[in-house]
Every structure is written in structure tokens, then in C-alpha cells.
PDB file of N, CA and C in Angstrom:
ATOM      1  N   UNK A   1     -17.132   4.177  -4.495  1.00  0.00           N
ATOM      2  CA  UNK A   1     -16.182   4.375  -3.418  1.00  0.00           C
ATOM      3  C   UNK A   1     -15.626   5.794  -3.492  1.00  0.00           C
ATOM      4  N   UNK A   2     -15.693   6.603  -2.153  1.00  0.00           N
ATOM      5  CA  UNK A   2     -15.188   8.093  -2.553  1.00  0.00           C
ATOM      6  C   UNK A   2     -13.268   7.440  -2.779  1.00  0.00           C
ATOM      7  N   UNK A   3     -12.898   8.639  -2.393  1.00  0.00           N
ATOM      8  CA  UNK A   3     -11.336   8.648  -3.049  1.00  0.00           C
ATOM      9  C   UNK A   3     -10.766   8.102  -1.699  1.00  0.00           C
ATOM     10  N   UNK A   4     -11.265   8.567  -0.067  1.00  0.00           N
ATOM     11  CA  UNK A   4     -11.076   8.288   1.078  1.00  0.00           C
ATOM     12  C   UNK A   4     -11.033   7.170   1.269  1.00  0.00           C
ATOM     13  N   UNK A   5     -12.003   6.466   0.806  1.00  0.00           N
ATOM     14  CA  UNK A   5     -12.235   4.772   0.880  1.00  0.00           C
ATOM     15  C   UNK A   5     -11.313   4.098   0.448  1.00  0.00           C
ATOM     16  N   UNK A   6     -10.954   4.291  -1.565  1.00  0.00           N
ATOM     17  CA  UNK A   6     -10.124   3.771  -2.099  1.00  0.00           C
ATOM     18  C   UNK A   6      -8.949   4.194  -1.435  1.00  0.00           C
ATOM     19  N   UNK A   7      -8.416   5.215  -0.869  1.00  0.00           N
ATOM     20  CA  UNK A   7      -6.710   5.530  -0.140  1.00  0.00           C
ATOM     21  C   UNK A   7      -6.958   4.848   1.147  1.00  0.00           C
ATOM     22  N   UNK A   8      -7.817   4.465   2.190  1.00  0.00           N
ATOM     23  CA  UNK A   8      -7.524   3.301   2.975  1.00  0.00           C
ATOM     24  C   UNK A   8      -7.635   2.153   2.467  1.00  0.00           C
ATOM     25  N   UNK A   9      -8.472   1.743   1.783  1.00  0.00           N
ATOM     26  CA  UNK A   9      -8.379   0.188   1.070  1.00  0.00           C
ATOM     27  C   UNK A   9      -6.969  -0.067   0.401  1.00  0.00           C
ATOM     28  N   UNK A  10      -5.854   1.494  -0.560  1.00  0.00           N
ATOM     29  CA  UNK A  10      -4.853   0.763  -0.563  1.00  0.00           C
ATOM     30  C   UNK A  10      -3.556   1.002   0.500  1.00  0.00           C
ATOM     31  N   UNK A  11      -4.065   1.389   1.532  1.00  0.00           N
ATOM     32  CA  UNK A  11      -3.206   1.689   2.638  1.00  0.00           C
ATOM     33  C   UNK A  11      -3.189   0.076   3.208  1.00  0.00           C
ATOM     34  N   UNK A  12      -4.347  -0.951   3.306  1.00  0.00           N
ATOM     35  CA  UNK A  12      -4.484  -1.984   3.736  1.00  0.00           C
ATOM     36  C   UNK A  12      -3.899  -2.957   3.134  1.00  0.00           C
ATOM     37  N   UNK A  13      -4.368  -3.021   1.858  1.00  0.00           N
ATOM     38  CA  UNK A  13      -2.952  -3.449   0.951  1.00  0.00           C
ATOM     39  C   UNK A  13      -1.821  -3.711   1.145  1.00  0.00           C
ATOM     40  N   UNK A  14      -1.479  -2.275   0.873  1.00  0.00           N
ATOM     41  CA  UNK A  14       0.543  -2.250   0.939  1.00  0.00           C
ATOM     42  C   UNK A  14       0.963  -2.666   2.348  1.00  0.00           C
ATOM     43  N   UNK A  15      -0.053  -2.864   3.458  1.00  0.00           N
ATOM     44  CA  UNK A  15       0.393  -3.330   4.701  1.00  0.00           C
ATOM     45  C   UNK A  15       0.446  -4.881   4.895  1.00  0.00           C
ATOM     46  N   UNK A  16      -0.696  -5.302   4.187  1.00  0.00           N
ATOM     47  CA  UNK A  16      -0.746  -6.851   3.794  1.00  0.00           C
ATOM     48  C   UNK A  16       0.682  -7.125   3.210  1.00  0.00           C
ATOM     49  N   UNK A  17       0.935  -6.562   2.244  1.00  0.00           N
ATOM     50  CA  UNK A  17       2.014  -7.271   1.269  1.00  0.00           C
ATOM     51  C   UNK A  17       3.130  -6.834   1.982  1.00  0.00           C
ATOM     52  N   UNK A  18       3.192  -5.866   2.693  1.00  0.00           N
ATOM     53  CA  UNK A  18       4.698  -5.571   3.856  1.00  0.00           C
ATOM     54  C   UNK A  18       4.843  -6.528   4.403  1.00  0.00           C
ATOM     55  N   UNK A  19       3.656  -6.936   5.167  1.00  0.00           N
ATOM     56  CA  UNK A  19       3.519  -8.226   6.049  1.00  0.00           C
ATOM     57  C   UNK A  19       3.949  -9.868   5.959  1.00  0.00           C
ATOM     58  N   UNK A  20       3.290  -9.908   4.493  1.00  0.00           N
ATOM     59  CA  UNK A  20       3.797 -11.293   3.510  1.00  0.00           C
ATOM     60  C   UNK A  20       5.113 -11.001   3.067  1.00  0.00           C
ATOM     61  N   UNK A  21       5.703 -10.112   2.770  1.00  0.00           N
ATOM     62  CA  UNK A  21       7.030 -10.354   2.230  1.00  0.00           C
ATOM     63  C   UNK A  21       8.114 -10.328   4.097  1.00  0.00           C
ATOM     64  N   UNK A  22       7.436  -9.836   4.924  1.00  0.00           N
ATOM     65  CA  UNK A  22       8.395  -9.517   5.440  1.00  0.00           C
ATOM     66  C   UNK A  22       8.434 -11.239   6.388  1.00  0.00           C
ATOM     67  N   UNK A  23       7.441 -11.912   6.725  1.00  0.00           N
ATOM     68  CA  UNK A  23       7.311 -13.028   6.936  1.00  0.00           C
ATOM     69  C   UNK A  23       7.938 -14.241   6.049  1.00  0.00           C
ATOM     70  N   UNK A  24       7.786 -14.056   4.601  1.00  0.00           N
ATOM     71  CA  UNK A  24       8.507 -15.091   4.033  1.00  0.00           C
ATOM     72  C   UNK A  24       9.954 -14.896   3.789  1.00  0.00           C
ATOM     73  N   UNK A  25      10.689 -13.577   4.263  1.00  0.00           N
ATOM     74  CA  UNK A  25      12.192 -13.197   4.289  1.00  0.00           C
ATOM     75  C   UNK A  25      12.319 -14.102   5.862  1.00  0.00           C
ATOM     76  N   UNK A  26      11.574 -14.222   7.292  1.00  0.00           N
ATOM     77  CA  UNK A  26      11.803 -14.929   8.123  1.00  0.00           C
ATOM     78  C   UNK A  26      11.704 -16.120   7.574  1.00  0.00           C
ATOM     79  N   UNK A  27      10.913 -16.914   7.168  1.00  0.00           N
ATOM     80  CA  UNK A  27      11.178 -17.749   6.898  1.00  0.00           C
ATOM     81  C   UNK A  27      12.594 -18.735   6.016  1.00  0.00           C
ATOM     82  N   UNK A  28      12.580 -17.974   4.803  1.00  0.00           N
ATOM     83  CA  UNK A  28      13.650 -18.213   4.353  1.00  0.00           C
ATOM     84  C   UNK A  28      15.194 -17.770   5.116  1.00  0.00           C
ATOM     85  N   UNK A  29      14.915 -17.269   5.857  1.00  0.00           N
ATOM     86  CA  UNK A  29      16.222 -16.701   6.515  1.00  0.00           C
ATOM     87  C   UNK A  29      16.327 -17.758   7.962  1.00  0.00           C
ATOM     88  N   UNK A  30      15.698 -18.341   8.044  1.00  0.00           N
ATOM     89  CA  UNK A  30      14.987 -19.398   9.361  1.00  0.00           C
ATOM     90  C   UNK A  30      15.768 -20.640   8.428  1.00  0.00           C
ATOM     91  N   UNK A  31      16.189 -20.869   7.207  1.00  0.00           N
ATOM     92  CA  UNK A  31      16.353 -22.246   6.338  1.00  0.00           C
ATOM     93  C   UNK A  31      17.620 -21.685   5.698  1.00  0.00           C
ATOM     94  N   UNK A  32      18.322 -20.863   6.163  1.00  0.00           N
ATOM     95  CA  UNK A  32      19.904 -19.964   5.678  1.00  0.00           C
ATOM     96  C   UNK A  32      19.609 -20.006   3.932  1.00  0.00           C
ATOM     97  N   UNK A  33      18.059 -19.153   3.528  1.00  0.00           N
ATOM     98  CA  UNK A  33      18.104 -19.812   1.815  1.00  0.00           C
ATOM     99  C   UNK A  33      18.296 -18.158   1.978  1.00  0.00           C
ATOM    100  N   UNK A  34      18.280 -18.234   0.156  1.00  0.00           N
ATOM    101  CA  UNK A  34      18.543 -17.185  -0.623  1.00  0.00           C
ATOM    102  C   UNK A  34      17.760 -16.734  -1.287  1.00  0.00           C
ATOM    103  N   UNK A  35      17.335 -14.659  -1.517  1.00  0.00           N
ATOM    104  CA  UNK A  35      16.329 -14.593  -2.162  1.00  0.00           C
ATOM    105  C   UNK A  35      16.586 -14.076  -3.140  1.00  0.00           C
ATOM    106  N   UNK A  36      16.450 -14.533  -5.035  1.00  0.00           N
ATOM    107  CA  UNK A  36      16.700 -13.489  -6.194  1.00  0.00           C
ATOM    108  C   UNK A  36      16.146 -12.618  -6.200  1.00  0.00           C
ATOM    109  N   UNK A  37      16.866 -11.752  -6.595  1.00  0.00           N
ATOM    110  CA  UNK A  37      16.814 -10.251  -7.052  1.00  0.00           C
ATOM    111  C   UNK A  37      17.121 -10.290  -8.880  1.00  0.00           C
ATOM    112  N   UNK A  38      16.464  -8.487  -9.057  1.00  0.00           N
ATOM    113  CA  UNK A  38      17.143  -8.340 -10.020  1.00  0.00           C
ATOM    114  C   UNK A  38      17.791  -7.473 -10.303  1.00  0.00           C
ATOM    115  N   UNK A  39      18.611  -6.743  -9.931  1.00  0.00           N
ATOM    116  CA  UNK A  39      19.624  -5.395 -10.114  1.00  0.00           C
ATOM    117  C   UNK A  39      18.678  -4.945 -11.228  1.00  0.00           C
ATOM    118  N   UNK A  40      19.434  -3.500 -10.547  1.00  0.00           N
ATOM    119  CA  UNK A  40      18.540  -2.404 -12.116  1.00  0.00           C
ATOM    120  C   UNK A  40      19.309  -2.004 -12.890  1.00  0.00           C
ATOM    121  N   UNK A  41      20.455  -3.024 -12.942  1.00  0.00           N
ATOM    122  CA  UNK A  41      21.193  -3.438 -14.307  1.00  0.00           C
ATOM    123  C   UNK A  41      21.064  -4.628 -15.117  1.00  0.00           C
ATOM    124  N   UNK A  42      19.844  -5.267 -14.521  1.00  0.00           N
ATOM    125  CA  UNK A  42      19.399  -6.072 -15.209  1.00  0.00           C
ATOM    126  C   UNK A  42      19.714  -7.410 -14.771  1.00  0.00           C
ATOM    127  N   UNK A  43      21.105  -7.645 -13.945  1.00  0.00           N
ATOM    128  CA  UNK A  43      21.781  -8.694 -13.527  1.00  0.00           C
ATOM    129  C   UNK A  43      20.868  -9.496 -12.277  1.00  0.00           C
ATOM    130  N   UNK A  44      21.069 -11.058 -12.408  1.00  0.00           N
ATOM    131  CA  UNK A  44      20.234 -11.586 -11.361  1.00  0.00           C
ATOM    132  C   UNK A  44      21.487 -11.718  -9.757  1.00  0.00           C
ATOM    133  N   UNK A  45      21.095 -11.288  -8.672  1.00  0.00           N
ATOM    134  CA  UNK A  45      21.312 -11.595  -7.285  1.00  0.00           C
ATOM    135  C   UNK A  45      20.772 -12.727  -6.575  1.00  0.00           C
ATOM    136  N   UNK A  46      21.664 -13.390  -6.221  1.00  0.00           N
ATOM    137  CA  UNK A  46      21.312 -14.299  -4.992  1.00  0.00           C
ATOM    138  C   UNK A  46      21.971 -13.410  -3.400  1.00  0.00           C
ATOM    139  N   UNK A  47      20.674 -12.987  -2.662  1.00  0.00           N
ATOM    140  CA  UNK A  47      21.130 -12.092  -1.364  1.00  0.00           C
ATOM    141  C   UNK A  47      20.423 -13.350  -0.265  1.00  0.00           C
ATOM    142  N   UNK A  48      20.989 -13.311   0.803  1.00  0.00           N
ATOM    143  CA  UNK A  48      20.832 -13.994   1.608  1.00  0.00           C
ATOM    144  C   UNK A  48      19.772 -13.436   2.626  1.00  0.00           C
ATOM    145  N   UNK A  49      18.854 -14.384   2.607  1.00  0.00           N
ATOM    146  CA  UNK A  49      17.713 -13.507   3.162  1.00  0.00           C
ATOM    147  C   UNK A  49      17.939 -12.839   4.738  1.00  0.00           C
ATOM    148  N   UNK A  50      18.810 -13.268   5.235  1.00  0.00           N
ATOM    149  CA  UNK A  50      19.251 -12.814   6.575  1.00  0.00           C
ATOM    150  C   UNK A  50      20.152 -11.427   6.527  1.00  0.00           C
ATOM    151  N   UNK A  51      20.423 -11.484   5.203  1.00  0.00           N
ATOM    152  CA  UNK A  51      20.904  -9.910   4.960  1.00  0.00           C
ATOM    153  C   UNK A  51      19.900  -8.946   4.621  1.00  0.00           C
ATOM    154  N   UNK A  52      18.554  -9.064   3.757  1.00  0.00           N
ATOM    155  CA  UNK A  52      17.608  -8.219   3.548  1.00  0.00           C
ATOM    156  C   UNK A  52      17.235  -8.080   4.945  1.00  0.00           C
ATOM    157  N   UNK A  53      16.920  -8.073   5.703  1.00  0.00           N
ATOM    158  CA  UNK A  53      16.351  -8.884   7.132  1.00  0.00           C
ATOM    159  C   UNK A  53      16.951  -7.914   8.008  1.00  0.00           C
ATOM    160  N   UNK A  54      18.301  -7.896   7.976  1.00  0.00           N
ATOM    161  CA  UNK A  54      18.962  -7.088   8.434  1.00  0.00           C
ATOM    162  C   UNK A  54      18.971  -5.357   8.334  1.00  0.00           C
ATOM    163  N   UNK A  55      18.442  -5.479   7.103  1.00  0.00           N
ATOM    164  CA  UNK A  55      18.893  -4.065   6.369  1.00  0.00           C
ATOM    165  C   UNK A  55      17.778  -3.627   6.440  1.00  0.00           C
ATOM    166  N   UNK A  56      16.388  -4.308   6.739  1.00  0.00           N
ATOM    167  CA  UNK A  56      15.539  -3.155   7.402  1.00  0.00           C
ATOM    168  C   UNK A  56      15.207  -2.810   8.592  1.00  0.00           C
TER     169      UNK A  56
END
């Protein structure tokens, strides 16, 4: 695979997984649930998926 190939194959990727996360934040935000996090202090979050949702 030249280098061209591999940088669209992971351009397709990171669009897939944009896609899946951004679908299962509807969903869960469709059922008023909550999604953990983990602060980069180490601490666990419960954010409400209708707030991630929001914030992009």
C-alpha cells in the first residue's frame, strides 16, 4: 500500500468511528442515559449524553 492509500484508508476510519460514537451519544441521549468519562485527573464522570451532544 503506498502511503496515499494507507492516509485514505485511515481517513475512512476515523470517519466510521465519528459516525459510531456520534450515533450511540443519540441514542443514549434518546433514553436521558449517561455516558462515563474519565477526567485527565483520573476521576470517573457521569455526563449526560444530551450534554456531549450539545457541545458539538
Amino acid at each position: 500500500m503506498s502511503e496515499k492509500e494507507i492516509q485514505e484508508l485511515q481517513d475512512k476510519i476515523d470517519a466510521g468511528l465519528q459516525l459510531a460514537e456520534k450515533r450511540m451519544l443519540e441514542e443514549k441521549a434518546l433514553h436521558d442515559e449517561n455516558v462515563i468519562v474519565q477526567a485527565d485527573d483520573g476521576a470517573i464522570q457521569h455526563i449526560p449524553a444530551k450534554q456531549i451532544l450539545a457541545a458539538m
